[in-house]
N, C-alpha and C. Protein backbone atom coordinates (compact mmCIF):
# COMPACT_ATOMS: atom_id res chain seq x y z
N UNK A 1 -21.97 6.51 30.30
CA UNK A 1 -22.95 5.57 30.78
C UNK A 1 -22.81 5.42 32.28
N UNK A 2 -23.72 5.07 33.36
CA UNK A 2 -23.39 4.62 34.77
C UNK A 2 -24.64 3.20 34.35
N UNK A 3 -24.12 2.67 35.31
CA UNK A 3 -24.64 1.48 35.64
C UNK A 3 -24.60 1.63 37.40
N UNK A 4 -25.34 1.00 37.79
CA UNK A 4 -25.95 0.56 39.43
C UNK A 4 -24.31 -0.41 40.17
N UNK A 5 -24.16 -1.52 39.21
CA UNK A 5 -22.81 -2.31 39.63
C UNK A 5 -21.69 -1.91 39.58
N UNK A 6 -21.54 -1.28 38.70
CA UNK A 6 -20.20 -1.05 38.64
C UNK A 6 -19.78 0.37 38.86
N UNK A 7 -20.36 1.43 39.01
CA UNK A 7 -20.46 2.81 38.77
C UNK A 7 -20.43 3.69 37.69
N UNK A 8 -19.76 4.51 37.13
CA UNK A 8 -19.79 4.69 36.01
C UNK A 8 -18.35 4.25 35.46
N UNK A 9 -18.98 3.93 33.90
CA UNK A 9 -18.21 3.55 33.06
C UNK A 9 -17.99 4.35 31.91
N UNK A 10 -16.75 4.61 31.47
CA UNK A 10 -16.53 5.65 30.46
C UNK A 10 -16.74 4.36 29.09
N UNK A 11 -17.13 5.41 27.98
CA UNK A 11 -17.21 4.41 26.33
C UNK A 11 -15.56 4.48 26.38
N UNK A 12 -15.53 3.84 25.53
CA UNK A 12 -14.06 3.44 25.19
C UNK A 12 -13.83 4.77 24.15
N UNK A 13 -12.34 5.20 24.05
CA UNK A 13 -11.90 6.86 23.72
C UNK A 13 -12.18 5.89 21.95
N UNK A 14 -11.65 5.02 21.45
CA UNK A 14 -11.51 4.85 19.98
C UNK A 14 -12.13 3.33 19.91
N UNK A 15 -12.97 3.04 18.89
CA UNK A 15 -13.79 1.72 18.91
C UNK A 15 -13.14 1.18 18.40
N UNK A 16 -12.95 0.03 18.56
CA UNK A 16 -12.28 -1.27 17.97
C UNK A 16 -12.32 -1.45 16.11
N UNK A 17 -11.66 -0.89 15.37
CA UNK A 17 -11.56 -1.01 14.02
C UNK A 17 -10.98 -2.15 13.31
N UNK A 18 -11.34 -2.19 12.17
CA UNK A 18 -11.02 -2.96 11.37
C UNK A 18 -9.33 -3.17 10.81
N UNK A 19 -8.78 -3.56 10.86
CA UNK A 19 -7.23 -3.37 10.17
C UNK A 19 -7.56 -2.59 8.76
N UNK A 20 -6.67 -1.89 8.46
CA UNK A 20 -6.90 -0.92 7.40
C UNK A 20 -6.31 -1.93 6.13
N UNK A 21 -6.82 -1.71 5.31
CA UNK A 21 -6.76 -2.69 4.31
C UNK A 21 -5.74 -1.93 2.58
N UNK A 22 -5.64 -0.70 3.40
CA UNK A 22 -4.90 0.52 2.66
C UNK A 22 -5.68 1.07 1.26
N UNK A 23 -6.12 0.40 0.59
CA UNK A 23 -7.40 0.59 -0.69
C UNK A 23 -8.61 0.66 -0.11
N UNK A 24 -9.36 1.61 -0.23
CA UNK A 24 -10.96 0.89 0.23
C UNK A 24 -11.74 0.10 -0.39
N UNK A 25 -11.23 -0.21 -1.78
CA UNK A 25 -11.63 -1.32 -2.33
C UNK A 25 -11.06 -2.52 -2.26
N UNK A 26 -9.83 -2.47 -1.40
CA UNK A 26 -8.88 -3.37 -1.53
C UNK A 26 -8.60 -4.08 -2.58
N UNK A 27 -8.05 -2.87 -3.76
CA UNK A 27 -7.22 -3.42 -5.15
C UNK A 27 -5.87 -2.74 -5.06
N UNK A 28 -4.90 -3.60 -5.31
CA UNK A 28 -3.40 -3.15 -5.52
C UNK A 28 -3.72 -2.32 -6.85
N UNK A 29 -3.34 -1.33 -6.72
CA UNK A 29 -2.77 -0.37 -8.04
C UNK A 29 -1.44 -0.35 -8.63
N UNK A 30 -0.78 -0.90 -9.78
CA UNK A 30 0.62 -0.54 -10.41
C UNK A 30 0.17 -0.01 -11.82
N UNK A 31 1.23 1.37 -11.10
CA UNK A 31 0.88 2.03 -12.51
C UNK A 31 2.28 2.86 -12.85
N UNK A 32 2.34 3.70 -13.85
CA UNK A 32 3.65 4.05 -14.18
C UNK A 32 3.78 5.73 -14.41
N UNK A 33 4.62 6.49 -14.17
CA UNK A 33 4.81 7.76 -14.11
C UNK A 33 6.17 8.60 -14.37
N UNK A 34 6.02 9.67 -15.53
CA UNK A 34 7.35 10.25 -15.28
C UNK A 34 7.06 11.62 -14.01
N UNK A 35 5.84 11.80 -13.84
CA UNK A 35 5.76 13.51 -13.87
C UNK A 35 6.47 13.83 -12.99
N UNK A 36 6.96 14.74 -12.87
CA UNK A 36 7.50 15.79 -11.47
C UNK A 36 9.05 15.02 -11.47
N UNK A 37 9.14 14.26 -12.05
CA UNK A 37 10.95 13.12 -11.58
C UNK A 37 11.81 13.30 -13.31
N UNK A 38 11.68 14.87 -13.67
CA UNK A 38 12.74 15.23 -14.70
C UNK A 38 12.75 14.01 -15.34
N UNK A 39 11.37 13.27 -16.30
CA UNK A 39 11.63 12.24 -17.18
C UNK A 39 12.31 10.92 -17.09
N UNK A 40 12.26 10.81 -16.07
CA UNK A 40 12.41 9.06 -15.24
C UNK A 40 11.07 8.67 -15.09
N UNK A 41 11.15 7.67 -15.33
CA UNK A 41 10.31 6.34 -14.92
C UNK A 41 9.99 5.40 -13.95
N UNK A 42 9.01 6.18 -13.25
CA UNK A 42 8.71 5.44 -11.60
C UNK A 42 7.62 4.46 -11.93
N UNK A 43 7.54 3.06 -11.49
CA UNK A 43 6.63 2.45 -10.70
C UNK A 43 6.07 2.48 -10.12
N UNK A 44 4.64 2.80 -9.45
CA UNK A 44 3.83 3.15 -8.41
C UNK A 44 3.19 2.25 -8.17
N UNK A 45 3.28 1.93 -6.86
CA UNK A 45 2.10 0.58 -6.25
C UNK A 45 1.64 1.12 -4.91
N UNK A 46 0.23 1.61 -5.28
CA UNK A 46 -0.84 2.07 -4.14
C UNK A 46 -1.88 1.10 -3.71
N UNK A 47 -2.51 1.27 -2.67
CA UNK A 47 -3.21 0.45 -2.06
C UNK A 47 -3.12 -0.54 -1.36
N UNK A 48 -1.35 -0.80 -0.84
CA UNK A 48 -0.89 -1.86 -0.12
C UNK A 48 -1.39 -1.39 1.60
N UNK A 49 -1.76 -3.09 1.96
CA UNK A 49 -1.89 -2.50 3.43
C UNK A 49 -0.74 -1.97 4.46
N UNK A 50 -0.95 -0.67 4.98
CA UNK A 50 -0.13 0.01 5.74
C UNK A 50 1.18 -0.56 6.63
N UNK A 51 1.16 -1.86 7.02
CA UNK A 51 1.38 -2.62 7.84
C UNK A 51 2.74 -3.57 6.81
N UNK A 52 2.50 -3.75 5.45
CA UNK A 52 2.90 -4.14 4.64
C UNK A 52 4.11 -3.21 3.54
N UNK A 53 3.89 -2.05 3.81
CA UNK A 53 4.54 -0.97 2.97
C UNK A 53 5.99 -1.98 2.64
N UNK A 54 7.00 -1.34 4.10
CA UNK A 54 8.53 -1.68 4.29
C UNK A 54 8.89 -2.91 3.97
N UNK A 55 8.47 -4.06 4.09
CA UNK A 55 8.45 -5.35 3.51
C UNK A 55 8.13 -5.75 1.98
N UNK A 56 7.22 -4.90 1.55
CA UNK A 56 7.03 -5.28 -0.23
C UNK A 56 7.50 -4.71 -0.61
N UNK A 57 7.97 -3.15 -0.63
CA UNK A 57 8.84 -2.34 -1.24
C UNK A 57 10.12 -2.90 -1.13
N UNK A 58 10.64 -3.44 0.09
CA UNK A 58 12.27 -3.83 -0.37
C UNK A 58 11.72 -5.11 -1.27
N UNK A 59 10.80 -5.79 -1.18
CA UNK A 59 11.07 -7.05 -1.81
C UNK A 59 10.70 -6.59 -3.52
N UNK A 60 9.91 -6.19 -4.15
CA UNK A 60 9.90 -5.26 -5.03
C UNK A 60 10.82 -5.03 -5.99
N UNK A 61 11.61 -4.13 -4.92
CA UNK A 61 12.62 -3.03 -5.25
C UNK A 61 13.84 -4.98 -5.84
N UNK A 62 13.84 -5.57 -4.77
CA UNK A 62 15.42 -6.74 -5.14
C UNK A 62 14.59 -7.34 -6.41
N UNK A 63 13.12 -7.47 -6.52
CA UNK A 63 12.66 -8.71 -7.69
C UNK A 63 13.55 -7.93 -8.84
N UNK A 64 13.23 -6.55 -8.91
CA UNK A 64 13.06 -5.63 -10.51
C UNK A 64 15.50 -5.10 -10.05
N UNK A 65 15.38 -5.44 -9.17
CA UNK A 65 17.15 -4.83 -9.19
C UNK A 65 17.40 -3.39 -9.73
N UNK A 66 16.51 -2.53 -9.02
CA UNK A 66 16.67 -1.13 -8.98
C UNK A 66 16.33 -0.94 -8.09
N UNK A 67 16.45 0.36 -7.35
CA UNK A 67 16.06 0.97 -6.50
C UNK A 67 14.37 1.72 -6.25
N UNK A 68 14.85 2.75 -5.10
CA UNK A 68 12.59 2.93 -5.15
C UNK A 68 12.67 3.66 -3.83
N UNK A 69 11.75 3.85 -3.24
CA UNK A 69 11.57 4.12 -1.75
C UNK A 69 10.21 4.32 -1.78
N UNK A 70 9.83 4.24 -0.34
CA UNK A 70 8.38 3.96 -0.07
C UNK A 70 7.67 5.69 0.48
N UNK A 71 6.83 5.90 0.13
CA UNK A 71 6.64 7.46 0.68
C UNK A 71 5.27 7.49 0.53
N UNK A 72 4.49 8.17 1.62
CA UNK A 72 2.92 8.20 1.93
C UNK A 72 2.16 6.71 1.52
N UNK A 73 2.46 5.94 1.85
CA UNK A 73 1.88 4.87 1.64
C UNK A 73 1.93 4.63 0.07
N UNK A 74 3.34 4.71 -0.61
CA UNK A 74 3.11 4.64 -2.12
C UNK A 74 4.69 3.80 -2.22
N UNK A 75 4.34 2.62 -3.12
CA UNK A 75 6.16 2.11 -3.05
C UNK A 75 6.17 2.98 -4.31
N UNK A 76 7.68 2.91 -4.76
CA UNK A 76 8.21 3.64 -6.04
C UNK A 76 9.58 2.99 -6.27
N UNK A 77 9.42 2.55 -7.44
CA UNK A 77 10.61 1.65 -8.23
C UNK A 77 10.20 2.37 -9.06
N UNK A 78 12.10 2.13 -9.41
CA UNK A 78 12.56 2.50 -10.16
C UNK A 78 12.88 2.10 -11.54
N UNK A 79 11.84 2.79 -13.13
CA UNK A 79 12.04 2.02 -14.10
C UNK A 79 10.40 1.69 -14.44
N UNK A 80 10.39 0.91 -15.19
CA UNK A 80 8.92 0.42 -15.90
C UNK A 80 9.19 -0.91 -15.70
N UNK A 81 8.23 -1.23 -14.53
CA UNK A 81 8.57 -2.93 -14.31
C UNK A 81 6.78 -3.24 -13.90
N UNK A 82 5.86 -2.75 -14.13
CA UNK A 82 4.61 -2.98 -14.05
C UNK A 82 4.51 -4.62 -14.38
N UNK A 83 4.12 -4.79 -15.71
CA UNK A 83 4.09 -6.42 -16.09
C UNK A 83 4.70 -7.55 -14.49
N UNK A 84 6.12 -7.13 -14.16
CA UNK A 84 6.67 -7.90 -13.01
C UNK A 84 5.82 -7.85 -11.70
N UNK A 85 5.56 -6.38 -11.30
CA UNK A 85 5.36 -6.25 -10.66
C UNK A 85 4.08 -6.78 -10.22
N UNK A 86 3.21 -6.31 -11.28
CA UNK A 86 1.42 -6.95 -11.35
C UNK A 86 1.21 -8.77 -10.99
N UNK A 87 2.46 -9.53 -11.90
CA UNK A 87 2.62 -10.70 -11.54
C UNK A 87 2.85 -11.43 -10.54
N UNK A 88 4.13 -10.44 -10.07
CA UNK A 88 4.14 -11.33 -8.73
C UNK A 88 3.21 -10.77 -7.54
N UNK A 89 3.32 -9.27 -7.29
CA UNK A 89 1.52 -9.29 -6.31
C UNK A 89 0.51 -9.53 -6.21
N UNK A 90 0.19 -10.31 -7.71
CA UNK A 90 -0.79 -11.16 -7.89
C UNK A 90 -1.14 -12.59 -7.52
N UNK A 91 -0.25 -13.26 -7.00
CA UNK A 91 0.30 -13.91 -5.61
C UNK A 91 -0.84 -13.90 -4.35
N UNK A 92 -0.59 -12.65 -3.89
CA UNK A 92 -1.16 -12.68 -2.62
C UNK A 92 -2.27 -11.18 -2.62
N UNK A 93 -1.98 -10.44 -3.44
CA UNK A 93 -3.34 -9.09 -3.52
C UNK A 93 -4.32 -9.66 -5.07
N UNK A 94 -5.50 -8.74 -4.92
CA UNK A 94 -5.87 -8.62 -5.78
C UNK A 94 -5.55 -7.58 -6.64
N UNK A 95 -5.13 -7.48 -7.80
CA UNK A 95 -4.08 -6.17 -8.58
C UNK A 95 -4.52 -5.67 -9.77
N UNK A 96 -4.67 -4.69 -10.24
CA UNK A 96 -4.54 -4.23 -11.23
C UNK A 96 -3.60 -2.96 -11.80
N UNK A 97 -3.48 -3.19 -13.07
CA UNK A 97 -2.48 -2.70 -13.94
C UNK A 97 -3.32 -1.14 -14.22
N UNK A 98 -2.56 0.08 -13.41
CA UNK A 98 -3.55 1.44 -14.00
C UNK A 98 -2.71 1.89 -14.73
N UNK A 99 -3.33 3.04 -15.24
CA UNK A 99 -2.80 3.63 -16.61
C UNK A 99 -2.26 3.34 -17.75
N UNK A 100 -1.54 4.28 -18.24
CA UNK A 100 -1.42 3.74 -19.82
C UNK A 100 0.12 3.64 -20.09
């Protein structure tokens, strides 16, 4: 753009966005999985906002007293603790319970 006052002005390189809300529907997902982990039982909670990962996963991980780690924007506990888990992020997300 130029303008007369000021001279030219560049657009801004990245527009002002929204905070990412990590779901685009913004629904917590807990759901449960053995595959690929030699018949263990992971916890999966997708759709947390990005910003939020490292903080709910440890807190998570101490409610249920197993372990987990957080990876691509996915927490993972350790064990079948869905029911817990759905409850207490139901608190502060909107959540649902996937799979079977």
């Amino acid at each position: 753009m130029y303008s007369t006052e000021g001279g030219r002005i560049d657009a801004p390189a990245h527009p002002a966005a929204a905070p990412s809300a990590g779901s685009p529907d913004g629904v917590v997902r807990v759901s449960r999985t053995k595959a690929g982990r030699k018949g263990k039982t992971v916890t999966l909670v997708t759709g947390l906002p990005p910003a939020d990962l490292g903080d709910v996963g440890k807190e998570l991980r101490h409610l249920c007293g197993s372990g987990g780690s957080v990876k691509d924007g996915v927490v993972e506990v350790q064990g079948d603790h869905r029911d817990r888990i759905a409850a207490h992020l139901g608190q502060r997300f909107r959540v649902k319970v996937a799979g079977g």
